[in-house]
Protein backbone atom coordinates (compact mmCIF):
# COMPACT_ATOMS: atom_id res chain seq x y z
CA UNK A 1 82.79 72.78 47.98
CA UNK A 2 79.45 71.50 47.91
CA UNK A 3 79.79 69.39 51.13
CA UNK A 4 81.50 72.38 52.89
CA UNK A 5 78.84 74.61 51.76
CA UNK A 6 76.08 71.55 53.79
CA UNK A 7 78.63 71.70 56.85
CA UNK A 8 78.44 75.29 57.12
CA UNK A 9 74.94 75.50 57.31
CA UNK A 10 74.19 73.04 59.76
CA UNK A 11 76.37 74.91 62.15
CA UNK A 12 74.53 77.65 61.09
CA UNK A 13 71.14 76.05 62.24
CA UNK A 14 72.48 74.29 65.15
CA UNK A 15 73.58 78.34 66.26
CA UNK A 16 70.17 79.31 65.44
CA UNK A 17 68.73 76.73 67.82
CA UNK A 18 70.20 78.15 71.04
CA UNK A 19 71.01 81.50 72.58
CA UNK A 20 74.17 83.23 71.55
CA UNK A 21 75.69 83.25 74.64
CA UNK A 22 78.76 85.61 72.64
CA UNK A 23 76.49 88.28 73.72
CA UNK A 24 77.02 89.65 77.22
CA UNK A 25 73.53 90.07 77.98
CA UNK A 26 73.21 86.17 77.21
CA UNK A 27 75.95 84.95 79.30
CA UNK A 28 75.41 82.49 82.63
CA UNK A 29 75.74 85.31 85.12
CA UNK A 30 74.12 88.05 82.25
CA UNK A 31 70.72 89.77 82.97
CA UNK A 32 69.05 86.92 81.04
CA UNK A 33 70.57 84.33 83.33
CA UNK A 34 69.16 86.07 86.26
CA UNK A 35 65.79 85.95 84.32
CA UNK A 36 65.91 81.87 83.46
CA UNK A 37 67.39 81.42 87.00
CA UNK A 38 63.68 83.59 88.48
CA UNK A 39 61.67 81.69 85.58
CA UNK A 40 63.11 78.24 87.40
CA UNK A 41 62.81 79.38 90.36
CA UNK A 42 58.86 80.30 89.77
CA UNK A 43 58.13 77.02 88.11
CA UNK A 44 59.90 74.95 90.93
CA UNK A 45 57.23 76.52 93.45
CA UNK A 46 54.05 75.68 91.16
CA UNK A 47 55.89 72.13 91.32
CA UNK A 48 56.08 72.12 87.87
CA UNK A 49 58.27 68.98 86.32
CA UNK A 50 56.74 68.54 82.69
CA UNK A 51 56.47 71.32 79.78
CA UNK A 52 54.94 70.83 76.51
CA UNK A 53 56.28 73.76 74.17
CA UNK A 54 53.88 74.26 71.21
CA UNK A 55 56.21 76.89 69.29
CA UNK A 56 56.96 75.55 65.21
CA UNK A 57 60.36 77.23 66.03
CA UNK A 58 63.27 76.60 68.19
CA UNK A 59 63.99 79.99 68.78
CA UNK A 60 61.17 82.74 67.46
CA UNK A 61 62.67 85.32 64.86
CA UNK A 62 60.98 89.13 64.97
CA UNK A 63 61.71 91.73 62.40
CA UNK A 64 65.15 89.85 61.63
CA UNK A 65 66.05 89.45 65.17
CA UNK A 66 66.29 85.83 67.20
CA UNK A 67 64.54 86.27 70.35
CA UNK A 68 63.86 83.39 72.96
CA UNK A 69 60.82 82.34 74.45
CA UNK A 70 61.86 78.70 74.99
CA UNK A 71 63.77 76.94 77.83
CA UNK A 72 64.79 74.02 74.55
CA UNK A 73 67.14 77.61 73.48
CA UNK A 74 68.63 77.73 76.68
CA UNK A 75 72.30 77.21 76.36
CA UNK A 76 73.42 76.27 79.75
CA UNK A 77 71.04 73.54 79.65
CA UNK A 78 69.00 75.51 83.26
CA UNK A 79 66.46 73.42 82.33
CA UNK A 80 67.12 69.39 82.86
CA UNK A 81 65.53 69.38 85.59
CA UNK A 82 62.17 69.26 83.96
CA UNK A 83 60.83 67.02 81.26
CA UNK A 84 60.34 69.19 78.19
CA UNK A 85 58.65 68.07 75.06
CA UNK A 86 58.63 70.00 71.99
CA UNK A 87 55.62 69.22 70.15
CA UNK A 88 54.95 71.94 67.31
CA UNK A 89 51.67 73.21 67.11
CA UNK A 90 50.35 75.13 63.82
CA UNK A 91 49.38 79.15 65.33
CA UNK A 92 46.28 81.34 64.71
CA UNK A 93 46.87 80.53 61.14
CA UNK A 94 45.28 77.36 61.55
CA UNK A 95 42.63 78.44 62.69
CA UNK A 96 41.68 81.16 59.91
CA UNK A 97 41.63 78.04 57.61
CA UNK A 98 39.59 75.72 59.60
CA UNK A 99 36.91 78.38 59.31
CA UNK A 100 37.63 79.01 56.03
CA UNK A 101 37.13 75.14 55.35
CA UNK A 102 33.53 75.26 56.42
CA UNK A 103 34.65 74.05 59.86
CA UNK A 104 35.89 70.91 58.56
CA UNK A 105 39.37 69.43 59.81
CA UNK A 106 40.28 66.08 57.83
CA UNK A 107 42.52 66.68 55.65
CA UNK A 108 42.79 70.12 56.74
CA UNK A 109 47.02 69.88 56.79
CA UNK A 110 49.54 72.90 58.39
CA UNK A 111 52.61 73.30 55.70
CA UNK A 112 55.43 72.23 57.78
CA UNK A 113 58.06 73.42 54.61
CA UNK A 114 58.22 76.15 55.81
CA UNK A 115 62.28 77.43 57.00
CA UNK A 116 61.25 79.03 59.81
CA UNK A 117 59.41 75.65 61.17
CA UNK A 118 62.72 74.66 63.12
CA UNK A 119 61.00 72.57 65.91
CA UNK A 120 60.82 69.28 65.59
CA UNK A 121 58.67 66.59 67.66
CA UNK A 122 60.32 65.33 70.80
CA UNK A 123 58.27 63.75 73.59
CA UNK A 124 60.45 62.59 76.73
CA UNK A 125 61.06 58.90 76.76
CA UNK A 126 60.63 58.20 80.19
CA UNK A 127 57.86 60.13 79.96
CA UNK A 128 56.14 57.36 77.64
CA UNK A 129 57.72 54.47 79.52
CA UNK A 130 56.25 56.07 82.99
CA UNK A 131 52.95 56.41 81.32
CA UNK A 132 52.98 53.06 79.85
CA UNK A 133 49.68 53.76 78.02
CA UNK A 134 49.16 51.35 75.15
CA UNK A 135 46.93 54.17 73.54
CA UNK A 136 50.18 56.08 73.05
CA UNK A 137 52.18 52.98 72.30
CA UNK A 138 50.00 52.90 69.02
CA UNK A 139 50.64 56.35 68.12
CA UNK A 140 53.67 57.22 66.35
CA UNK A 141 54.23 60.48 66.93
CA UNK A 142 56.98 61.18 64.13
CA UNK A 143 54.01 61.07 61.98
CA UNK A 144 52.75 64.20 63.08
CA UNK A 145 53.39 66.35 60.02
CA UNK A 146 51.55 63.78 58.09
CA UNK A 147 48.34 64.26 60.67
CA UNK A 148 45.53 66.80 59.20
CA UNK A 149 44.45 68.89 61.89
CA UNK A 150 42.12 66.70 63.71
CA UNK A 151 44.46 63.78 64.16
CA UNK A 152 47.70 66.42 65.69
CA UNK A 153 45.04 67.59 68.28
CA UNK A 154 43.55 64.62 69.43
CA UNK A 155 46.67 63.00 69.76
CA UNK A 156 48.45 65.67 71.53
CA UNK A 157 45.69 65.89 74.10
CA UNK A 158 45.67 62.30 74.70
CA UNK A 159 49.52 62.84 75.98
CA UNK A 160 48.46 65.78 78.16
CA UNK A 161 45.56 64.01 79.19
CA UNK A 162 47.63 60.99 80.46
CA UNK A 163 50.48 63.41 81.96
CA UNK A 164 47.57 64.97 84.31
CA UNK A 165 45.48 62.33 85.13
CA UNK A 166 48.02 60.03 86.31
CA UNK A 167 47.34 59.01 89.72
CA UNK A 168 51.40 58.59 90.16
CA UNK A 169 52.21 61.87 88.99
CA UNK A 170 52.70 64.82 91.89
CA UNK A 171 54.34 66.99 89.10
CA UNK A 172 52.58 69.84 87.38
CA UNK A 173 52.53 70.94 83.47
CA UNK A 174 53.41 74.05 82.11
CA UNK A 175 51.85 74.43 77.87
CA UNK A 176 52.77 77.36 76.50
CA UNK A 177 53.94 78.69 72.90
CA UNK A 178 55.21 81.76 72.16
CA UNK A 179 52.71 85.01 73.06
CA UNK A 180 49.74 82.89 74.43
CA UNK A 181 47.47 84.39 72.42
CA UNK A 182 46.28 80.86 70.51
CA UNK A 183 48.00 77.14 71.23
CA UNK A 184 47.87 77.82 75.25
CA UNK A 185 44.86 78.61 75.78
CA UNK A 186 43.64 76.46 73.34
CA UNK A 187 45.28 72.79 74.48
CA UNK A 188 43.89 74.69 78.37
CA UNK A 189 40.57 75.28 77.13
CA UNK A 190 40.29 71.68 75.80
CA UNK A 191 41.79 70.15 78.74
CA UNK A 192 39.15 71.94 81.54
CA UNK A 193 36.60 71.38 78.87
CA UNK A 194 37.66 67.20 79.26
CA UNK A 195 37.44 67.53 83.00
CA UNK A 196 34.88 69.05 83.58
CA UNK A 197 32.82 67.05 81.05
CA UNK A 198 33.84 64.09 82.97
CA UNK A 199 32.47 65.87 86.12
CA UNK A 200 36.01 66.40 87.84
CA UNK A 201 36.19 70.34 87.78
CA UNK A 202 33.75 73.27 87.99
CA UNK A 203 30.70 70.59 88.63
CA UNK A 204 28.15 73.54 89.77
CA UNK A 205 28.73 75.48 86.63
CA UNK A 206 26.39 74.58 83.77
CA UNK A 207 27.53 74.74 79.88
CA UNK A 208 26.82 78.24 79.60
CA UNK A 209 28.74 79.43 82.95
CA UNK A 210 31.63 77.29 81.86
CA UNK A 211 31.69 78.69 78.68
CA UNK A 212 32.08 81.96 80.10
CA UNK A 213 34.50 80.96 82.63
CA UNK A 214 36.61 79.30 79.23
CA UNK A 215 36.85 82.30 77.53
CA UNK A 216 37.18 84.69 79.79
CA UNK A 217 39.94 83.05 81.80
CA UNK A 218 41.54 80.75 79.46
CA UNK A 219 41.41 83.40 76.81
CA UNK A 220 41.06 86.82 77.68
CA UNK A 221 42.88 87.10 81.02
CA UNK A 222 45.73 90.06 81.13
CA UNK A 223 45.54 89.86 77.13
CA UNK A 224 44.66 92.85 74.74
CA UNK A 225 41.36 92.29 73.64
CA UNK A 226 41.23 94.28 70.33
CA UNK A 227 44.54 92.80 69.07
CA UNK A 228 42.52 89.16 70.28
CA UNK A 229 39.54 89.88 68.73
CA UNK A 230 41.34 91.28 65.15
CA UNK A 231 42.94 88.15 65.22
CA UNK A 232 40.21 85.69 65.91
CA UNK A 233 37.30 87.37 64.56
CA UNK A 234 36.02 84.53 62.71
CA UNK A 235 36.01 82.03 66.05
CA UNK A 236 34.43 84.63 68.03
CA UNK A 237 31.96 86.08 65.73
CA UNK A 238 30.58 83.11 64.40
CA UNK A 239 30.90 80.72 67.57
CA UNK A 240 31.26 82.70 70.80
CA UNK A 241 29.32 85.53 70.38
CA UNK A 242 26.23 84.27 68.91
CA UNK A 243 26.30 81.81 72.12
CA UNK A 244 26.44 84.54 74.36
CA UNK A 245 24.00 86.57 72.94
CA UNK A 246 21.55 84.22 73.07
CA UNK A 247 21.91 83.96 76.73
């Protein structure tokens, strides 16, 4: 009983992990197949070939109901075409605590027991063997629930680093996570902060006008700003304001 209890679930959670497609609207030639087939179609014409998928979940769960936000859900497999890495990425949450630890990140750990934490790390082999970066070849990323929140950061940006600096790359990178209210714009943010540090991007802006152009683009753009604000009071009351007050 007790191993067909185990086998049970598992089916359970590999059902979980992709779209029901026993629901007409879910079906190839449904309404959400016409919307995956207009997402591909978009992402084709930005040339886009990787995606790095920061969502803790396979498929996001709301008020008891599975909803999708993922091409990793996608049934029908719409998707090979593109390289997609899953690596999870604690939310907003995080953050709260970071401030809440004085600002200080080691040891600073996100609690990966949780059941609704269904992602697991993946990173595209080829990817790595294309990349052949012995930086990465000395990170093992299967340790990344061990990392405090430091270490997860740094080593994720290193990989998206290396994906968009590669001079033998001609494909673009889509990083998203579920609403793109927090991981997006934050893994953005820190990769046009890297470039333009190293004087590749936005060279006639100084710190201030890139700091403007950050958070106003990167972070603001086309997103409710009370809801933002409630939600990240503590990074923009005691970091970003202050900064642009005094200018």
């Amino acid at each position: 009983m007790k191993i067909k209890k185990i086998q049970i679930q598992n089916q359970n959670e590999k059902k979980e992990d992709k779209e029901d497609t026993s629901n007409f609207l879910l079906q190839k030639d449904g309404v959400m197949g016409e919307v995956r087939d207009a997402d591909i179609a978009l992402l084709k014409t930005f040339k886009v070939g990787y995606i790095m998928d920061l969502m803790v979940e396979k498929r996001k769960k709301k008020y008891g109901v599975y909803v999708c936000s993922s091409e990793k859900a996608d049934s029908f497999e719409r998707y090979k075409d593109f390289h997609i890495n899953e690596c999870p990425y604690p939310g907003v949450e995080i953050f709260s605590e970071f401030y809440n630890n004085k600002y200080c990140g080691k040891d600073l750990k996100f609690d990966w027991s949780s059941p609704s934490n269904t992602a697991k790390l993946s990173i595209d082999k080829t990817l790595l063997e294309r990349l052949n970066s012995t930086e990465l070849k000395n990170i093992n990323y299967q340790d990344y629930q061990k990392w405090d929140i430091i270490d997860i950061t740094l080593n994720y940006l290193k990989l998206l680093l290396l994906i968009v600096a590669n001079p033998n790359n001609k494909d673009g990178i889509l990083i998203h996570c579920v609403s793109g209210y927090d991981r997006t714009p934050f893994f953005v943010g820190l990769l046009r902060c890297s470039f333009w540090a190293d004087g590749l991007i936005h060279q006639n802006l100084n710190v201030d006008e890139f700091l403007y152009l950050t958070i106003s683009y990167d972070w603001l753009l086309e997103i409710k700003l009370e809801a933002l604000f409630q939600r990240f009071k503590e990074i923009y009351n005691e970091i970003i304001i202050p900064l642009l007050k005094k200018n």
